[in-house]
Protein backbone atom coordinates (compact mmCIF):
# COMPACT_ATOMS: atom_id res chain seq x y z
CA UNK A 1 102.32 -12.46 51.93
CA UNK A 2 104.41 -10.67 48.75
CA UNK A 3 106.41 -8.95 51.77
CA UNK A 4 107.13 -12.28 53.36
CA UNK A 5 108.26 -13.62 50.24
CA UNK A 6 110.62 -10.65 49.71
CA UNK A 7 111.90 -10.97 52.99
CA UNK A 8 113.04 -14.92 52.24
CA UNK A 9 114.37 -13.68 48.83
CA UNK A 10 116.58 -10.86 50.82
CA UNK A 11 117.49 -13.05 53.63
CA UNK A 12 118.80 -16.34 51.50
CA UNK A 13 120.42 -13.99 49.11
CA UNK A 14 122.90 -12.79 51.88
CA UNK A 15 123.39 -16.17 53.09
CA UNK A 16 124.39 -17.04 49.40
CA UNK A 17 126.46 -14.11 49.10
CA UNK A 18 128.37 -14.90 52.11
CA UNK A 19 129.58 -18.15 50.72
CA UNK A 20 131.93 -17.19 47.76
CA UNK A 21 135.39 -16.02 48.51
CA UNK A 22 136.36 -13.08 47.69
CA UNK A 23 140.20 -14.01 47.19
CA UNK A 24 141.74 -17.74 47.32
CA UNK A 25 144.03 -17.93 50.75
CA UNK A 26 145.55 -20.80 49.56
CA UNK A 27 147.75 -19.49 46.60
CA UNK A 28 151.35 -18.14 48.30
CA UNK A 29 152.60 -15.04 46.82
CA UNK A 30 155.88 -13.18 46.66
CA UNK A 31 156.66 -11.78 49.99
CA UNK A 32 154.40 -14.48 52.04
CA UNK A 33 156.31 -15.78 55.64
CA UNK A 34 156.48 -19.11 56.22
CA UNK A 35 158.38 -20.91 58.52
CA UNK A 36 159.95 -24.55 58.59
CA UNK A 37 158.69 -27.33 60.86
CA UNK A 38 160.10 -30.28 62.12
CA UNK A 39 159.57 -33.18 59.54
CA UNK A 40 157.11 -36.28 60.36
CA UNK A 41 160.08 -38.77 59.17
CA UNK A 42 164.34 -37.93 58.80
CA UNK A 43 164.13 -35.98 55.91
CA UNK A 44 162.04 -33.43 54.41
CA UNK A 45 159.94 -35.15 51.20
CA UNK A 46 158.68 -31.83 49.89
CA UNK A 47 160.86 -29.15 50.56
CA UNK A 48 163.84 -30.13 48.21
CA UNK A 49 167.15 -29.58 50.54
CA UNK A 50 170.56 -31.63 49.63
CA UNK A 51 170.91 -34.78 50.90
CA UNK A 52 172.79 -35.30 53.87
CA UNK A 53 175.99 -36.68 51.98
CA UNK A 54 176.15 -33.46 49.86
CA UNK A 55 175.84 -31.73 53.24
CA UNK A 56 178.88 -32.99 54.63
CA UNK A 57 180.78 -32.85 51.88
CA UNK A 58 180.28 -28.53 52.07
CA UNK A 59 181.19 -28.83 55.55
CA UNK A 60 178.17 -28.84 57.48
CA UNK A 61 176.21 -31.01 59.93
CA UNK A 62 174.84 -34.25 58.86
CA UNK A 63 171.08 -33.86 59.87
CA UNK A 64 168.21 -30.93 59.42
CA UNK A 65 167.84 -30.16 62.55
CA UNK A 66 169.52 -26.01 62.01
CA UNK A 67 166.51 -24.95 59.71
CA UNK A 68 164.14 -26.54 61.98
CA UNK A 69 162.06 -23.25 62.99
CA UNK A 70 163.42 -21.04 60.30
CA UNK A 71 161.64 -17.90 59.19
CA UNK A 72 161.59 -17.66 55.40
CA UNK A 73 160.00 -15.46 52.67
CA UNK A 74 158.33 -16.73 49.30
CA UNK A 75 161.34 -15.22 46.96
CA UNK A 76 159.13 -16.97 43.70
CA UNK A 77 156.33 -18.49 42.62
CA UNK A 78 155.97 -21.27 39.79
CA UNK A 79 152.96 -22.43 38.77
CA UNK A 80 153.30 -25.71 36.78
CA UNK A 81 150.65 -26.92 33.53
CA UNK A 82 149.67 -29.99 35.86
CA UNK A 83 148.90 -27.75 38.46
CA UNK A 84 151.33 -27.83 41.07
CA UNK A 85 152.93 -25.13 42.64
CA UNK A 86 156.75 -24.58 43.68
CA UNK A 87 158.09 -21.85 45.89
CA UNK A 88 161.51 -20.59 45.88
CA UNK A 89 162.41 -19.96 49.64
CA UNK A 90 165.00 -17.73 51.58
CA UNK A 91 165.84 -17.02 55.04
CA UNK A 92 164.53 -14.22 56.57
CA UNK A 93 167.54 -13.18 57.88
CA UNK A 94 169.29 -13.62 54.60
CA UNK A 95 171.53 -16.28 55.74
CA UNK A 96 172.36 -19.58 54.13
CA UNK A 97 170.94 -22.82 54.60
CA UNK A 98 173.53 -24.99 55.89
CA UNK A 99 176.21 -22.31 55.02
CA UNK A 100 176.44 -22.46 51.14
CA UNK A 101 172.47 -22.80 49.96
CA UNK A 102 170.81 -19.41 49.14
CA UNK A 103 167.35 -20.29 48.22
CA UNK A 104 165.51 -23.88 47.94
CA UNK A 105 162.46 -25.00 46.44
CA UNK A 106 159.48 -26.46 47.51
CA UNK A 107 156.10 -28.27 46.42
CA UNK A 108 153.88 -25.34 48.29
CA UNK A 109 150.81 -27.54 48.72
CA UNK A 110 152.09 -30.96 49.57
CA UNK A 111 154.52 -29.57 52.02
CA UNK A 112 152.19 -27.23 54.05
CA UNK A 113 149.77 -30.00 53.58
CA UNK A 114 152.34 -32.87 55.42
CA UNK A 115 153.26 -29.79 57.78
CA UNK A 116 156.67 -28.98 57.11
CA UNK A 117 156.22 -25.74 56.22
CA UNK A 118 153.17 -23.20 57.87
CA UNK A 119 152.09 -20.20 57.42
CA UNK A 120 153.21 -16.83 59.52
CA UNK A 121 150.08 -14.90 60.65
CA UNK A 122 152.01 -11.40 61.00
């Protein structure tokens, strides 16, 4: 019976074990791919490019559709009091967005979250 016992002990003590992450995926770090979707409506909501005005004005295109599919790398990470999270993005191929925009910034969680950004499995 007291071996029994130990065996139940042993065998829901892995099963707890194996329940608690060891590291949180979720946070993006410096050096993370990610790459640019296709937005669910005409603009992007969370990944803060220039409006379409400001666009033409610098002598590009007036719509999004030239980062669609874009490679980018996690440049910087903020991490606000309230407890959002902004990412500073750049090209992978160190190009400019829409020909004059190094970097832009993003709200990490509600964007991959309304899928305009994913994640890279390399």
């Amino acid at each position: 019976m007291r071996k029994l016992c130990y065996l139940l002990f042993f065998a829901f003590g892995l099963s707890f074990a194996n329940n608690q992450p060891l590291e949180n995926q979720n946070e993006p770090k410096v050096g993370d791919v990610l790459i640019i979707n296709q937005p669910s409506g005409s603009k992007y909501n969370y990944i803060f490019f220039p409006k379409l005005n400001f666009i033409v004005k610098k002598g590009g295109l007036s719509n999004y559709k030239s980062v669609h599919g874009n490679h980018v790398i996690v440049k910087e990470v903020e991490t606000k009091p309230n407890g959002k999270t902004y990412v500073h993005l750049e090209k992978k191929d160190n190009t400019d967005f829409f020909g004059f925009l190094k970097t832009v910034k993003a709200n990490y969680e509600k964007s991959l979250h309304a899928g305009e950004i994913s994640i890279v499995n390399e």
